[in-house]
C-alpha atoms as a PDB file:
ATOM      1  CA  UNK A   1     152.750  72.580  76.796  1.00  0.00           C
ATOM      2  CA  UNK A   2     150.091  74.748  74.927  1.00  0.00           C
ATOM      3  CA  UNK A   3     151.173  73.109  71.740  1.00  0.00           C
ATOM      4  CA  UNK A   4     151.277  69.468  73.138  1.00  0.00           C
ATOM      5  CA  UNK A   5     147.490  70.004  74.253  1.00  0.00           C
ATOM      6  CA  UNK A   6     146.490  71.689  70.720  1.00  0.00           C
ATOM      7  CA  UNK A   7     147.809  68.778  68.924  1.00  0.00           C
ATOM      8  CA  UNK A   8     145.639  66.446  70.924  1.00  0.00           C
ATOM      9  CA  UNK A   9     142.933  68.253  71.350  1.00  0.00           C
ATOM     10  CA  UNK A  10     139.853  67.090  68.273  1.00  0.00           C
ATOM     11  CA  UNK A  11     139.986  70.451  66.665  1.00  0.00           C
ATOM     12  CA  UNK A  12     143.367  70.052  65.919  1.00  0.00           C
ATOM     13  CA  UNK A  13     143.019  66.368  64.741  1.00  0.00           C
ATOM     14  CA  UNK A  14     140.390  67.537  62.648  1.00  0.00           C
ATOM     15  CA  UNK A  15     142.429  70.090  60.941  1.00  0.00           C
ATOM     16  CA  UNK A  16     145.142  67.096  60.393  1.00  0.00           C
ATOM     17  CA  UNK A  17     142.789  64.983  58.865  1.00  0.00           C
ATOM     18  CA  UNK A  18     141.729  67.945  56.389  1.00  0.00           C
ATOM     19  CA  UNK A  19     145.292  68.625  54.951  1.00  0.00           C
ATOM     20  CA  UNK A  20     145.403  65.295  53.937  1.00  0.00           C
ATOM     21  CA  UNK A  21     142.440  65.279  51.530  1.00  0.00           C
ATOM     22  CA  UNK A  22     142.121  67.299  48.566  1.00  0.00           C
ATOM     23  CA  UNK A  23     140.083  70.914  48.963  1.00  0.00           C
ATOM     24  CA  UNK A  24     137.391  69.851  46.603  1.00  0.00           C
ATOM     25  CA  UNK A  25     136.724  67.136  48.996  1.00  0.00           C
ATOM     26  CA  UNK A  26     136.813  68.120  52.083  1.00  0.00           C
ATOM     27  CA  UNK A  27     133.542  68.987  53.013  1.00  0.00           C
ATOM     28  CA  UNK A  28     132.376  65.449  52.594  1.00  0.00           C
ATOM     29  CA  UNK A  29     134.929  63.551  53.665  1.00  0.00           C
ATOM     30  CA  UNK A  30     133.942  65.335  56.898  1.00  0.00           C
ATOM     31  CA  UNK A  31     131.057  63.350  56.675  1.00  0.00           C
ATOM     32  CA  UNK A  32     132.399  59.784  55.963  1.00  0.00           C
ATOM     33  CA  UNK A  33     133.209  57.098  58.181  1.00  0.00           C
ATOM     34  CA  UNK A  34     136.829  55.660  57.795  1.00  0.00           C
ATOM     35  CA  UNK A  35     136.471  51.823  57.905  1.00  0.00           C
ATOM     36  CA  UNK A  36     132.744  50.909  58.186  1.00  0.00           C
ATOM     37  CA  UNK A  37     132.532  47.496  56.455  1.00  0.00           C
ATOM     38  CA  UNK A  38     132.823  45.014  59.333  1.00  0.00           C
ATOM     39  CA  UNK A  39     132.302  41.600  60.187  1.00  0.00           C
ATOM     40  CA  UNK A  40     129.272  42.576  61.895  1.00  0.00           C
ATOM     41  CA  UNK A  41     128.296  45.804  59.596  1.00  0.00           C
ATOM     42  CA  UNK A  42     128.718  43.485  56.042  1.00  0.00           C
ATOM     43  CA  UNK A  43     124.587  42.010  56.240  1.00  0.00           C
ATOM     44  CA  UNK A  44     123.663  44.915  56.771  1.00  0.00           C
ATOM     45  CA  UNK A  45     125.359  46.938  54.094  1.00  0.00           C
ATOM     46  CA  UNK A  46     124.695  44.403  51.927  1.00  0.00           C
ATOM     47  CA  UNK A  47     120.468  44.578  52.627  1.00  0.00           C
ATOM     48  CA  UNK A  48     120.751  48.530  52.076  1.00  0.00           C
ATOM     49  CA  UNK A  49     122.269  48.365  48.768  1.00  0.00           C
ATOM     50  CA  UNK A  50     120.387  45.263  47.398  1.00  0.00           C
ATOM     51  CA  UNK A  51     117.624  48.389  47.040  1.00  0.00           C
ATOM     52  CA  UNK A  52     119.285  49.695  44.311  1.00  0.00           C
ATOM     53  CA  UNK A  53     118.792  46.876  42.231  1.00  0.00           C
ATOM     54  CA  UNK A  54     114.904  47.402  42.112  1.00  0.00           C
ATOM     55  CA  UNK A  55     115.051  50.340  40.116  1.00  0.00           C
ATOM     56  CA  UNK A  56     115.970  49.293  36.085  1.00  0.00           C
ATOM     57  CA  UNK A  57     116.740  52.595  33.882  1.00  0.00           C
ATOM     58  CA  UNK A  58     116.187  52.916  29.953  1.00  0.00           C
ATOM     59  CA  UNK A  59     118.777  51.161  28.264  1.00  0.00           C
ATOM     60  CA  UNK A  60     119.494  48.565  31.182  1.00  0.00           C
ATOM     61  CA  UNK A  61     119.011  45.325  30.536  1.00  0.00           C
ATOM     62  CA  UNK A  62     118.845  42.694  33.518  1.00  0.00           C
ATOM     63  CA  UNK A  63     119.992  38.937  32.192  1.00  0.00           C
ATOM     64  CA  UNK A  64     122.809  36.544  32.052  1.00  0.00           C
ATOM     65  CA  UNK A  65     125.936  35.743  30.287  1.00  0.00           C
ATOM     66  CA  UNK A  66     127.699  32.565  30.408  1.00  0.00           C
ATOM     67  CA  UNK A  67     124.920  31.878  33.453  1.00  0.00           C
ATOM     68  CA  UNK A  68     126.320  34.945  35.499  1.00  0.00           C
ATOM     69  CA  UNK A  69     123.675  37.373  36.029  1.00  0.00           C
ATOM     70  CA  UNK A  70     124.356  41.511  34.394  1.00  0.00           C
ATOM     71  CA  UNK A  71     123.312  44.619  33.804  1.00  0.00           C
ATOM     72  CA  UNK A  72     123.406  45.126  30.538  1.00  0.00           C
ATOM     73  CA  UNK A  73     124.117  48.473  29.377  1.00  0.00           C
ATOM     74  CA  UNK A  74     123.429  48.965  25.576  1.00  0.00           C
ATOM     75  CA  UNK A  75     124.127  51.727  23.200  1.00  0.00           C
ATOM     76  CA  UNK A  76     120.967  53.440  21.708  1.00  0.00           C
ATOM     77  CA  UNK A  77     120.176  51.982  18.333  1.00  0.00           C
ATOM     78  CA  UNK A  78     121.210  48.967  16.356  1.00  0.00           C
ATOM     79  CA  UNK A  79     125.157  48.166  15.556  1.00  0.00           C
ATOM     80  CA  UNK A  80     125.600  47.829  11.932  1.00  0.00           C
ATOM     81  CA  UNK A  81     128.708  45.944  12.870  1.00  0.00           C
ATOM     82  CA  UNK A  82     130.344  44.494  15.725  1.00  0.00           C
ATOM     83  CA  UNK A  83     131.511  47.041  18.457  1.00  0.00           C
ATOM     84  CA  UNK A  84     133.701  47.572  22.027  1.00  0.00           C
ATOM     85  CA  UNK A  85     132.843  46.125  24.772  1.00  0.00           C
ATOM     86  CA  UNK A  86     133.544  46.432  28.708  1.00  0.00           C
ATOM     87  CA  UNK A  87     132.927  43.904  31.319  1.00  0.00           C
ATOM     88  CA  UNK A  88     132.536  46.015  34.316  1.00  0.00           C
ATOM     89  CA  UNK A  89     133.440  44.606  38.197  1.00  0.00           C
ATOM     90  CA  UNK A  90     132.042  46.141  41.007  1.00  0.00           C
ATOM     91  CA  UNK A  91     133.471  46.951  44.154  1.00  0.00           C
ATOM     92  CA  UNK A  92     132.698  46.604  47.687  1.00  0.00           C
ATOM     93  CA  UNK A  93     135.757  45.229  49.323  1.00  0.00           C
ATOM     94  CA  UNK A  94     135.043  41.504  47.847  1.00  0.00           C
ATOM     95  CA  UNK A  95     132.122  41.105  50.083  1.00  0.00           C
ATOM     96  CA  UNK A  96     129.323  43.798  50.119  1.00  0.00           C
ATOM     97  CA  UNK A  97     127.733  45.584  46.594  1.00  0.00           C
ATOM     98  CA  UNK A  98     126.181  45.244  43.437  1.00  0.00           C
ATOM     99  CA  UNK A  99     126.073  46.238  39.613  1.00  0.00           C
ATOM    100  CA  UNK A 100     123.628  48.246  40.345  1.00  0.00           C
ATOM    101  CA  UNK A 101     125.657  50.855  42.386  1.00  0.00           C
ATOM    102  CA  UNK A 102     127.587  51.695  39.698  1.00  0.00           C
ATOM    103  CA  UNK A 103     125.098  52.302  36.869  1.00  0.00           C
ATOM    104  CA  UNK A 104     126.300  55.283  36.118  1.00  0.00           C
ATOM    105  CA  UNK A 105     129.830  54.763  36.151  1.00  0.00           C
ATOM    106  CA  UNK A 106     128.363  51.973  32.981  1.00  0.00           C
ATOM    107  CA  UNK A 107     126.157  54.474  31.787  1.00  0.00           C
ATOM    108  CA  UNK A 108     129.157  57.034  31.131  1.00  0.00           C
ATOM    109  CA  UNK A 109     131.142  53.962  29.305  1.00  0.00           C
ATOM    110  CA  UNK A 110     128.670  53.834  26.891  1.00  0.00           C
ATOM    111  CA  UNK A 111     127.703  56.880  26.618  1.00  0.00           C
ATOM    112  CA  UNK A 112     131.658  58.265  25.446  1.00  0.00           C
ATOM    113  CA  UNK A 113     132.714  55.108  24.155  1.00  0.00           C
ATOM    114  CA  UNK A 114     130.158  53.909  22.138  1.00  0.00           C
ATOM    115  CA  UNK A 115     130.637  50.235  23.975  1.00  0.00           C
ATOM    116  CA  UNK A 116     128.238  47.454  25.443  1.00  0.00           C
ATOM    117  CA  UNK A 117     128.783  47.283  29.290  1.00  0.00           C
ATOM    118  CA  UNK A 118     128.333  44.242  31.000  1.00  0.00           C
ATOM    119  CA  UNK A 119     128.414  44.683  34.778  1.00  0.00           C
ATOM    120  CA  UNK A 120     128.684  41.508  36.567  1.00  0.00           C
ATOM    121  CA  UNK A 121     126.694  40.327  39.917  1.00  0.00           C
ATOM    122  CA  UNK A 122     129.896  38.162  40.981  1.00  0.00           C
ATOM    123  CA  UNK A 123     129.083  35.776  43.747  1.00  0.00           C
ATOM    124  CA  UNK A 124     130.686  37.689  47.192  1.00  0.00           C
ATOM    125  CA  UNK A 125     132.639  36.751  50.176  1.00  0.00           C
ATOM    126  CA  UNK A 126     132.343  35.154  52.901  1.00  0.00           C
ATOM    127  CA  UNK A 127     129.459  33.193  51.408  1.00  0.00           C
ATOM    128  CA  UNK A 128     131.709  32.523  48.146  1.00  0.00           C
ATOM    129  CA  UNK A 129     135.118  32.904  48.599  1.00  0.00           C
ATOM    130  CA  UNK A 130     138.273  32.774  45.713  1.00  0.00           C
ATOM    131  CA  UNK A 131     138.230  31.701  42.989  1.00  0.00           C
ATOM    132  CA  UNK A 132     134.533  32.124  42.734  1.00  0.00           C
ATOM    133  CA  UNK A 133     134.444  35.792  41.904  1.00  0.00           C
ATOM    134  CA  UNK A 134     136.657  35.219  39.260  1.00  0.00           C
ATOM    135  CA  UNK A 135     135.474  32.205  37.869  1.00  0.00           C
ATOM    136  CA  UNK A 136     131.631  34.233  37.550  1.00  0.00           C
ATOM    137  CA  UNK A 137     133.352  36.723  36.022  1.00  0.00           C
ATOM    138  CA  UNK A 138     135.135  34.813  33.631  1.00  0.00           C
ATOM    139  CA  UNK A 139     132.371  32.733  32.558  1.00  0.00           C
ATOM    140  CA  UNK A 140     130.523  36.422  31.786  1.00  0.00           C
ATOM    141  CA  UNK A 141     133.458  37.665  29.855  1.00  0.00           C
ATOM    142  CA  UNK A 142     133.790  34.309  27.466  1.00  0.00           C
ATOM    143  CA  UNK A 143     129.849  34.806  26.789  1.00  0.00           C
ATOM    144  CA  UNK A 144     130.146  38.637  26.405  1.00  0.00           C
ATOM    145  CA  UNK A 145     133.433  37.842  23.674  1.00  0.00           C
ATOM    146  CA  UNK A 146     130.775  34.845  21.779  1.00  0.00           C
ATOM    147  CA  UNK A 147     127.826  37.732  21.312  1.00  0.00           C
ATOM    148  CA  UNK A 148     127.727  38.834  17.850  1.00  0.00           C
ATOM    149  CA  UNK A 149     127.517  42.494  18.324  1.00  0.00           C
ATOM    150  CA  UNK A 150     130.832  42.175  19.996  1.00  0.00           C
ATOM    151  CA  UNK A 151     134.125  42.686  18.800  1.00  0.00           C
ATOM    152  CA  UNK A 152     136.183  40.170  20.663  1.00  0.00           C
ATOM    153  CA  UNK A 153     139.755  41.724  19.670  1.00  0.00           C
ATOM    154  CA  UNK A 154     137.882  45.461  21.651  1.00  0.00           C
ATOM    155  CA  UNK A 155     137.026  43.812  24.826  1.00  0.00           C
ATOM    156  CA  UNK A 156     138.232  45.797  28.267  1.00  0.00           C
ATOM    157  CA  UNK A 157     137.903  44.494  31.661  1.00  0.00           C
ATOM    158  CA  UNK A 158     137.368  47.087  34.236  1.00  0.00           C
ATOM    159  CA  UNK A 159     136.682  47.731  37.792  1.00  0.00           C
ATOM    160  CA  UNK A 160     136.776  49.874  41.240  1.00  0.00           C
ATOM    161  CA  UNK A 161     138.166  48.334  44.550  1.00  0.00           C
ATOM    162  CA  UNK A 162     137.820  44.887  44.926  1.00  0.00           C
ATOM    163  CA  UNK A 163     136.732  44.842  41.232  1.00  0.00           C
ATOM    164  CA  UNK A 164     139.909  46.184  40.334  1.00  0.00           C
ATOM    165  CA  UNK A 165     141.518  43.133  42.056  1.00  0.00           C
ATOM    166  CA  UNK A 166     139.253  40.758  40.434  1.00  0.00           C
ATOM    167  CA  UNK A 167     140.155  42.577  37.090  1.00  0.00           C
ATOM    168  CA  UNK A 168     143.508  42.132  38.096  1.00  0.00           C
ATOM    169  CA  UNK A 169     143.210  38.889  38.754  1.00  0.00           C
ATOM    170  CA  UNK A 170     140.791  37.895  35.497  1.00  0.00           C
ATOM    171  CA  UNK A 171     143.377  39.256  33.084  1.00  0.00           C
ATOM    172  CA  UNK A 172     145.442  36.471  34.545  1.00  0.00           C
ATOM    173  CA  UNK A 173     142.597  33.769  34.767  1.00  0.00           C
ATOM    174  CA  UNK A 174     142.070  34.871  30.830  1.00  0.00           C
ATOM    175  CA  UNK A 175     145.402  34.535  29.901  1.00  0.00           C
ATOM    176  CA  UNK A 176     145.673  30.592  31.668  1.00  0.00           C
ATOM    177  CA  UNK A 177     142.608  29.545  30.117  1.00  0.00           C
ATOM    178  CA  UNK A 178     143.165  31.346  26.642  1.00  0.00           C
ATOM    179  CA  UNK A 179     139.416  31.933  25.979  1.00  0.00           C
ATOM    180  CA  UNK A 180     139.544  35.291  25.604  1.00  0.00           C
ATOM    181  CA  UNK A 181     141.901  37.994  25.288  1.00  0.00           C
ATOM    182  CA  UNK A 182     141.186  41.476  26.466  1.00  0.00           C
ATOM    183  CA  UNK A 183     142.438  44.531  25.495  1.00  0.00           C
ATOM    184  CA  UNK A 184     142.551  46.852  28.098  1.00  0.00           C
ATOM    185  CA  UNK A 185     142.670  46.401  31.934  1.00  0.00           C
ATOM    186  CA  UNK A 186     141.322  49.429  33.925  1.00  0.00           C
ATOM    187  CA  UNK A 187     142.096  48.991  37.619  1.00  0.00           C
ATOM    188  CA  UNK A 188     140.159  52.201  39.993  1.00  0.00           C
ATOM    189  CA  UNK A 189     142.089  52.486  43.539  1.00  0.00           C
ATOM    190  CA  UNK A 190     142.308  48.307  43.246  1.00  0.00           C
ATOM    191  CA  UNK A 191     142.333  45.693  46.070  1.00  0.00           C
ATOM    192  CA  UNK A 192     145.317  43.682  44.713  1.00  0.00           C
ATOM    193  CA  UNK A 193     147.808  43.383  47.302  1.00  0.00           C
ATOM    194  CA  UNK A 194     146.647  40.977  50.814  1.00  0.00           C
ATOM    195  CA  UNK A 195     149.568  41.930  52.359  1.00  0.00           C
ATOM    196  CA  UNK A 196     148.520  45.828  52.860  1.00  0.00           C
ATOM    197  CA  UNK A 197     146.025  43.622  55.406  1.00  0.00           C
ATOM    198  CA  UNK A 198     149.179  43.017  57.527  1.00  0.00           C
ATOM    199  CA  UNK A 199     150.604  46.903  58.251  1.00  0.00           C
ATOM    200  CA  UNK A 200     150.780  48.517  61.530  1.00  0.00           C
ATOM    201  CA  UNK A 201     152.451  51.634  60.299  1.00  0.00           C
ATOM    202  CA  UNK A 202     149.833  53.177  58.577  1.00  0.00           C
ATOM    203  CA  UNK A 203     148.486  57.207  59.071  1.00  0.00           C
ATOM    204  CA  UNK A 204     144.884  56.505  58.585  1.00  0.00           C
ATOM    205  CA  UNK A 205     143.884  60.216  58.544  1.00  0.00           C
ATOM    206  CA  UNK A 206     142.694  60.831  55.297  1.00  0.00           C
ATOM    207  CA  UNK A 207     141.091  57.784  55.426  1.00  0.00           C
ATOM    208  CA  UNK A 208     137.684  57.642  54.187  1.00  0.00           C
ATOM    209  CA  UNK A 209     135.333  54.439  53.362  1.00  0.00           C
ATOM    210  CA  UNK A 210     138.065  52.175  53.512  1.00  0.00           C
ATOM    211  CA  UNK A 211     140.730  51.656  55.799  1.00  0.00           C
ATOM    212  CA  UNK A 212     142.893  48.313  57.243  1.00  0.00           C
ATOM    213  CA  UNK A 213     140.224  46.854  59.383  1.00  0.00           C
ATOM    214  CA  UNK A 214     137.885  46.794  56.640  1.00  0.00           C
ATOM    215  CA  UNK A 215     140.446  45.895  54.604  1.00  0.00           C
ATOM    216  CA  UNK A 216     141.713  43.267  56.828  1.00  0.00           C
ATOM    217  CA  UNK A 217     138.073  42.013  56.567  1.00  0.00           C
ATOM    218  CA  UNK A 218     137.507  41.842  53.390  1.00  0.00           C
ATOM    219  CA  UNK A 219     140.432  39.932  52.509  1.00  0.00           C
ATOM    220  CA  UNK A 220     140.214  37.494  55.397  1.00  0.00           C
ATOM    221  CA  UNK A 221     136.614  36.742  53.894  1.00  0.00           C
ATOM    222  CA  UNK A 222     137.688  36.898  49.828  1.00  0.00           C
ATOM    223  CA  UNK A 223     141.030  34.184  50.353  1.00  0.00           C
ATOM    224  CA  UNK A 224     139.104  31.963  53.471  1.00  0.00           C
ATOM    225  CA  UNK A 225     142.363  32.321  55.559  1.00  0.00           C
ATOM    226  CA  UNK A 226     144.840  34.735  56.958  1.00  0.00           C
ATOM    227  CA  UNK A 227     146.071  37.832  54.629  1.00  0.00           C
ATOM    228  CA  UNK A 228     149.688  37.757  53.885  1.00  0.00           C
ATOM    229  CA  UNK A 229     150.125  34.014  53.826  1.00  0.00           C
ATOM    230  CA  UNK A 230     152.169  33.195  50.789  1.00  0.00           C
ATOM    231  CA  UNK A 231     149.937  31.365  48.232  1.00  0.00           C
ATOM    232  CA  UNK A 232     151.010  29.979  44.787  1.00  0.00           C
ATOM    233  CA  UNK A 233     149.434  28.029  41.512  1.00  0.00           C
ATOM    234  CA  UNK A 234     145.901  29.410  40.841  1.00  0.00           C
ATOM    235  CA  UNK A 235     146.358  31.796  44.046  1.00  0.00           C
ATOM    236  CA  UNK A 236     148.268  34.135  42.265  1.00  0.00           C
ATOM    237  CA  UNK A 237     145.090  35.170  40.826  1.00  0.00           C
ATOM    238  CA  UNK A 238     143.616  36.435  44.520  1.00  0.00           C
ATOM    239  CA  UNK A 239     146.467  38.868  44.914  1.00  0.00           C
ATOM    240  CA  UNK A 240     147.627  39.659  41.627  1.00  0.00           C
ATOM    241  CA  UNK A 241     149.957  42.164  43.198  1.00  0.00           C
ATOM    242  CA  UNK A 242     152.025  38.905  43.198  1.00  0.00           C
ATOM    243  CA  UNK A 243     151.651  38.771  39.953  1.00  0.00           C
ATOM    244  CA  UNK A 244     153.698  36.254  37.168  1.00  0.00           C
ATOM    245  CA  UNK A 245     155.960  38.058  34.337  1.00  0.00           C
ATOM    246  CA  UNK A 246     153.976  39.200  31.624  1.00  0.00           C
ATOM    247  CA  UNK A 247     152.763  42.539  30.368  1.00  0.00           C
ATOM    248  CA  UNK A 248     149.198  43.885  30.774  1.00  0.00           C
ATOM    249  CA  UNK A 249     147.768  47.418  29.200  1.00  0.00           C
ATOM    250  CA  UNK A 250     146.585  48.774  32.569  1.00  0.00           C
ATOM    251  CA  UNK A 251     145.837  51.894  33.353  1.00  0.00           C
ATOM    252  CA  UNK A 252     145.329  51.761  37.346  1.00  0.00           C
ATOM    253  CA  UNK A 253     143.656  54.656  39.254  1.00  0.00           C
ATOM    254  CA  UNK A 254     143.455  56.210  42.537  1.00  0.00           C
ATOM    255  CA  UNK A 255     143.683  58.317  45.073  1.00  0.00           C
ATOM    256  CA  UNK A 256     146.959  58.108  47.720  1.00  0.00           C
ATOM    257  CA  UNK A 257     144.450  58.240  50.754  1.00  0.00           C
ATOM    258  CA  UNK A 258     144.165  54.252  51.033  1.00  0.00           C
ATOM    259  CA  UNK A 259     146.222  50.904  52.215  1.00  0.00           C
ATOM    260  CA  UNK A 260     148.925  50.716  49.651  1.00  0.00           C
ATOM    261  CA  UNK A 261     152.391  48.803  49.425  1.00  0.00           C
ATOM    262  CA  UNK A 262     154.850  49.920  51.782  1.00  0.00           C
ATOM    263  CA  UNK A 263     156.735  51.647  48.226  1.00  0.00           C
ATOM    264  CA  UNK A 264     154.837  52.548  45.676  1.00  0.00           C
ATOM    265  CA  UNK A 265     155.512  49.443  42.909  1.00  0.00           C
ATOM    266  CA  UNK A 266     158.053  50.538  39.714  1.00  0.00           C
ATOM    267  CA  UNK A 267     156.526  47.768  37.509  1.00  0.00           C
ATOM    268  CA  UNK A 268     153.598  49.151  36.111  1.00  0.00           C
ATOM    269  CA  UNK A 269     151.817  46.081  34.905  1.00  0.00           C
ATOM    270  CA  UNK A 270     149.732  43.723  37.149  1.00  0.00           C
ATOM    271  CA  UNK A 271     148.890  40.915  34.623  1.00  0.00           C
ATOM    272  CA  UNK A 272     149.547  39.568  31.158  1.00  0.00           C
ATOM    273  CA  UNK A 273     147.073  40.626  28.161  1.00  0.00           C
ATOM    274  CA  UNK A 274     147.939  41.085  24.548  1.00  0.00           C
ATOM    275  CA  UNK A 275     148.922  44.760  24.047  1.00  0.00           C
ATOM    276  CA  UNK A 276     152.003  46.141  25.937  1.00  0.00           C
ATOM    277  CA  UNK A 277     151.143  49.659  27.487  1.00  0.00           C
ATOM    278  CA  UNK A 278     149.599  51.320  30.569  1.00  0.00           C
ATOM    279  CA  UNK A 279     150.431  53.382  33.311  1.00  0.00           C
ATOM    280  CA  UNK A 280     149.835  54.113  36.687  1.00  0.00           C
ATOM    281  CA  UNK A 281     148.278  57.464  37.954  1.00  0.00           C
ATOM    282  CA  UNK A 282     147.184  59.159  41.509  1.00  0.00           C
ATOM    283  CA  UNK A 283     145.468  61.481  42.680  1.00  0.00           C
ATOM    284  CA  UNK A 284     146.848  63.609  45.162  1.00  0.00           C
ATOM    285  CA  UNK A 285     144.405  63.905  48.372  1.00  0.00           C
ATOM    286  CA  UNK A 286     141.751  61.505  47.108  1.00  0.00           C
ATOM    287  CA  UNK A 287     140.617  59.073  49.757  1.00  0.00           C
ATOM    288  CA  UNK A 288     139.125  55.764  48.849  1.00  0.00           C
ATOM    289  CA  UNK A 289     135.748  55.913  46.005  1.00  0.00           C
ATOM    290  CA  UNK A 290     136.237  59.539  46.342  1.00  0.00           C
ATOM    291  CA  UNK A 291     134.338  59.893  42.529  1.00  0.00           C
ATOM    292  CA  UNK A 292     131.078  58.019  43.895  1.00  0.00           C
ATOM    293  CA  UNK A 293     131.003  60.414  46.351  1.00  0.00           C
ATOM    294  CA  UNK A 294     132.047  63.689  44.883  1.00  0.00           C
ATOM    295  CA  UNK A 295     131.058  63.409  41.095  1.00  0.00           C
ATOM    296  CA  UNK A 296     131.109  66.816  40.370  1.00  0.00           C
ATOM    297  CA  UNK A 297     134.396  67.655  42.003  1.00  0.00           C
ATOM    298  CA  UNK A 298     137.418  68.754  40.172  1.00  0.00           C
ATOM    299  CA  UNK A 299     139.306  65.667  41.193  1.00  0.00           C
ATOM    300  CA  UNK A 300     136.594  63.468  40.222  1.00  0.00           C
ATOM    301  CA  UNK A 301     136.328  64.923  36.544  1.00  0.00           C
ATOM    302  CA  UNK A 302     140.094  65.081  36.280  1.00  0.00           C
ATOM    303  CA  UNK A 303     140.039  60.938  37.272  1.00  0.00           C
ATOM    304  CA  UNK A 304     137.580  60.032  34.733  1.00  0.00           C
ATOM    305  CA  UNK A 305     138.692  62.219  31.816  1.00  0.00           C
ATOM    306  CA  UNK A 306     142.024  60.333  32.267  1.00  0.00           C
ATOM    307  CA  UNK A 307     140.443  56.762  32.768  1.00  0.00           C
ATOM    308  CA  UNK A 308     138.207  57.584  29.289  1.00  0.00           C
ATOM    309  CA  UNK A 309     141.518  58.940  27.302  1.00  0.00           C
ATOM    310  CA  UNK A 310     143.089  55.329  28.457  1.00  0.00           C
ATOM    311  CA  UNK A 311     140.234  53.467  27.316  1.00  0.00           C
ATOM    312  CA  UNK A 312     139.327  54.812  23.914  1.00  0.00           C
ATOM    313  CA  UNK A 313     143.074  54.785  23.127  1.00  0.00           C
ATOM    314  CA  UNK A 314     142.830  50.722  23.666  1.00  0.00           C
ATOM    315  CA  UNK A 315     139.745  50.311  22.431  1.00  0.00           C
ATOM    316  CA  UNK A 316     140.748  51.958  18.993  1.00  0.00           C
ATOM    317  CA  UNK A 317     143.102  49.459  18.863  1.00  0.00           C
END
């Protein structure tokens, strides 16, 4: 009886909750909601972070490509020939964020890579549901691949959460409207699968940031209509876990603290591209955008040093 009142008593919860994330990050995940991007939170969220974009740092350069507005993020000096690129996606669940939020994340990119990093301001849902995410994003990837200090055969197309899914989903967009070819797909804890809206049996524990009712939400909002209804033609390209043969060099990301397929998927490529190769990695106890949160942790360095051996391997052709 003792035992049966321990494990329901909020101590003990608590102490459930902890094994299930990663030491480094325990102390603040104890500090993190588990699913706070609502129907009625979204506005809200979205007002708070629209501060960020106010503040422009050296080397960031706010325009447009293709008519899409970007950040800009240049290498220091002039190129003496054309260079790597990376056409960064944002997340936010396909409804709430901004370029802006992940400045550093670009600044990093260019900083080890030696690559122009265009982050896109993709119109969001509700407002602007599929395809227009993609279609802004593809527009800003055909003007990125036209610039001439570009090398359009050392393009990657990258992104966290929801802009993992749209990355997902633009490798396939590129490869139907054979524009533009990319070389690398980076997908960080992506939003690719609609039907992860649609599970009951989840342990949301070591949930942080993200779980199924935001997750229901945001996918409701991105595909204007139920998750899990089967979709075909051009929808393939709002759930590319659904994805068409083909082989795409992906390296995709994240932590095991998140709405994933009931099995973990044995085909490791999400979308066609033009090199074979890629991989799929974890990491153990990490809950959702665990690196935005804990940049200096051990699991956070560990999870870029990987994502930057993966892209300078594709971007060196």
């Amino acid at each position: 009886m003792a035992s049966s009142l321990l494990s329901r008593s909020p101590l003990a919860r608590r102490r459930a909750e902890s094994s299930r994330i990663a030491p480094d990050l325990r102390r603040v995940a104890a500090f993190l909601p588990r699913s706070p991007v609502t129907e009625r939170s979204y506005r809200r969220i979205r007002a708070a972070s629209a501060l960020l974009e106010r503040r422009v740092p050296d080397g960031v350069e706010v325009t447009t490509l293709g008519g899409v507005r970007v950040r800009l993020h240049t290498p220091p000096g002039p190129r003496a020939i054309p260079g790597p690129a990376v056409l960064w996606i944002h997340g936010g669940g396909y409804v709430i964020g901004n370029p802006a939020q992940d400045d550093a994340w670009c600044r990093r990119l260019v900083r080890n890579h030696g690559a122009l990093v265009a982050a896109v301001d993709y119109r969001l849902a509700p407002d602007s549901p599929y395809p227009a995410p993609i279609d802004d994003c593809h527009a800003a990837l055909v003007a990125l691949a036209e610039r001439g200090d570009v090398d359009p055969d050392a393009i990657a197309i990258a992104g966290a959460s929801a802009g993992g899914g749209l990355a997902a989903g633009l490798a396939i967009a590129a490869r139907d409207r054979g524009r533009v070819s990319p070389c690398f797909q980076g997908l960080v804890y992506p939003m690719v699968d609609d039907r992860t809206a649609l599970r009951t049996d989840i342990d949301e524990t070591g949930f942080r940031l993200w779980g199924n009712r935001s997750n229901a939400f945001g996918w409701r909002s991105y595909l204007a209509r139920r998750a899990g209804v089967r979709g075909g033609g051009r929808r393939r390209r709002a759930g590319p876990r659904r994805r068409p043969r083909g082989a795409t060099p992906r390296l995709d990301r994240g932590g095991n603290a998140r709405p994933v397929p009931r099995r973990e998927p044995r085909v490791r490529r999400a979308a066609p591209c033009r090199r074979r190769g890629g991989g799929r990695r974890g990491r153990a106890g990490a809950f959702h955008a665990f690196d935005g949160v804990a940049p200096r942790s051990a699991s956070a360095r560990g999870f870029l040093g990987s994502f930057d051996r993966a892209l300078a391997h594709r971007l060196a052709g």
